[in-house]
Protein backbone atom coordinates (compact mmCIF):
# COMPACT_ATOMS: atom_id res chain seq x y z
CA UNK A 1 -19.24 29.87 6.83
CA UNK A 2 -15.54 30.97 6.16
CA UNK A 3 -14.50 33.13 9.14
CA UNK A 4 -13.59 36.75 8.39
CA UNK A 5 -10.12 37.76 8.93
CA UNK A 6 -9.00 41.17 8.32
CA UNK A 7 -5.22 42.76 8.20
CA UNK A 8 -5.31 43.90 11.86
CA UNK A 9 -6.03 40.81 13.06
CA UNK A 10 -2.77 39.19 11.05
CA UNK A 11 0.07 37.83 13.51
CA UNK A 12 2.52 35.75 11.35
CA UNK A 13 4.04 32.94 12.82
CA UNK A 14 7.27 33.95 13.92
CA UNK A 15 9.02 30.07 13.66
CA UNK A 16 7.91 29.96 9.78
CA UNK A 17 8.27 33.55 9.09
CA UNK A 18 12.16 33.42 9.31
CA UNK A 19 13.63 33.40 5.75
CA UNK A 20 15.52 29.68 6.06
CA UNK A 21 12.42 28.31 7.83
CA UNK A 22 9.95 29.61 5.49
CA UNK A 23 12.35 28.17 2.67
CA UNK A 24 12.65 24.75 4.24
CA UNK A 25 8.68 24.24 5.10
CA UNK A 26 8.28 25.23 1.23
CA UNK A 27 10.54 23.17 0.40
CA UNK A 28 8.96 20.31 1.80
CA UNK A 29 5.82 21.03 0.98
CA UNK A 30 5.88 21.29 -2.55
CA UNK A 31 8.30 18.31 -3.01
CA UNK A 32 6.86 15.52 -5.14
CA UNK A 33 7.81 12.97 -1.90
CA UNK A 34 6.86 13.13 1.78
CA UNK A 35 10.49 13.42 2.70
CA UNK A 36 13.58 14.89 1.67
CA UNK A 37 17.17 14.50 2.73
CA UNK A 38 19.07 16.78 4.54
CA UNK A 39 22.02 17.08 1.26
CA UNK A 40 18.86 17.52 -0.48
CA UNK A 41 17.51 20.54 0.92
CA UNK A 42 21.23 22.35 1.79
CA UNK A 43 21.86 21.93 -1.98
CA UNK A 44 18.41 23.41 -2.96
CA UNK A 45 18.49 25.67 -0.47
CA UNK A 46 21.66 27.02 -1.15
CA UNK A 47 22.07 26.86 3.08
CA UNK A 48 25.05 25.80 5.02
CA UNK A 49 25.08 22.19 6.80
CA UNK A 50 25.17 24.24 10.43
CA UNK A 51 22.80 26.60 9.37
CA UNK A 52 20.15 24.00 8.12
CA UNK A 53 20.81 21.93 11.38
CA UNK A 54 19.95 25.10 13.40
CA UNK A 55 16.98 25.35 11.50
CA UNK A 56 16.04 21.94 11.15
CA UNK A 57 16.09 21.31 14.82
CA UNK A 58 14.23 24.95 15.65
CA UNK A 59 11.14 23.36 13.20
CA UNK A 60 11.34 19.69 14.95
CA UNK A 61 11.32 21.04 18.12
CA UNK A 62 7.95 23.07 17.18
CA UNK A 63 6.72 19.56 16.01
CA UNK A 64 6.64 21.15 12.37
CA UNK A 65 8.92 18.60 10.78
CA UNK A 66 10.51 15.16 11.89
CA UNK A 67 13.80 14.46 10.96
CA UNK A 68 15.06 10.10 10.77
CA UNK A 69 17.95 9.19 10.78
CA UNK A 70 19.33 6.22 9.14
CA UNK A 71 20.90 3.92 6.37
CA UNK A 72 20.01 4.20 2.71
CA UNK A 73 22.04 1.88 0.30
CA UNK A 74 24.34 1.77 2.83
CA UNK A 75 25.21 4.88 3.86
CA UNK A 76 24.09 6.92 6.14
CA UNK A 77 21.21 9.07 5.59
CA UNK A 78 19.18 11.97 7.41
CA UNK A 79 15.43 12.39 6.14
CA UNK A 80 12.75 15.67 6.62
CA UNK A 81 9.41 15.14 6.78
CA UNK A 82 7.01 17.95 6.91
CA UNK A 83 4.26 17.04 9.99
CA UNK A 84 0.61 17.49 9.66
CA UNK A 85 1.41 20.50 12.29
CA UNK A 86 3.98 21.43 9.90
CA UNK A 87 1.61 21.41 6.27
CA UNK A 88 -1.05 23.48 8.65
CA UNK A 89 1.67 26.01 9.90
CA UNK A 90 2.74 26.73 5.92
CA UNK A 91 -0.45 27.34 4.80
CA UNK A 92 -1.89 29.24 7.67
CA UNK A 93 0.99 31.53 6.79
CA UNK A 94 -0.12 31.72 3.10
CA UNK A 95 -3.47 32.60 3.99
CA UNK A 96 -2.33 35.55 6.45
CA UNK A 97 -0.50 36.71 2.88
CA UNK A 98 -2.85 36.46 1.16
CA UNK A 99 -4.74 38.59 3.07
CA UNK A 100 -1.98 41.01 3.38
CA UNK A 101 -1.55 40.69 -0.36
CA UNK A 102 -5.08 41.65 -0.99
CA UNK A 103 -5.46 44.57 1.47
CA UNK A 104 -2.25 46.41 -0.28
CA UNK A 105 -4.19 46.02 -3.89
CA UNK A 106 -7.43 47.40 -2.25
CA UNK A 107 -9.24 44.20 -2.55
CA UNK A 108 -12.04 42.53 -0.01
CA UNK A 109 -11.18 38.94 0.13
């Protein structure tokens, strides 16, 4: 039985709700790989490098992403890798939209 949620009882998670966060863990979890690397995501992003390190290290901290270090075709290399924690955070936040989504068009989802 699917448990009833209703608007009221919405609380968005504050770590993914921030605009760079929420952009990263999407990032990430629509990527055709499990990781991508940090040039990767500032380009895509359109971020700076000290503002995705901020980030970055905000989500690894909450155990939402792990970040690796380390030497690809030698040179040095910094991977992201969304967690299991991580892929559960993003779409626990896409259900709460949904819901929020469907309450402002009057519908009982």
């Amino acid at each position: 039985m699917r448990e009833e949620r209703k608007l009221g009882d919405i609380e968005l998670d504050r770590l993914v709700h921030e605009r760079a966060r929420l952009m990263i863990l999407t990032h990430l979890a629509s990527g055709p790989g499990a990781e991508a690397g940090f040039t990767e995501l500032k380009d895509a992003l359109g971020l700076s490098a000290g503002n995705l390190s901020v980030q970055l290290k905000t989500l690894e901290e909450a155990g939402y992403v792990v970040i690796e270090k380390r030497f690809k075709d030698k040179r040095p290399w910094t991977g992201v890798a969304l967690t299991v924690a991580g892929r559960k955070a993003i779409e626990a936040y896409l259900k709460d939209l949904e819901i929020i989504v469907a309450s402002l068009r009057g519908s009982k989802e």
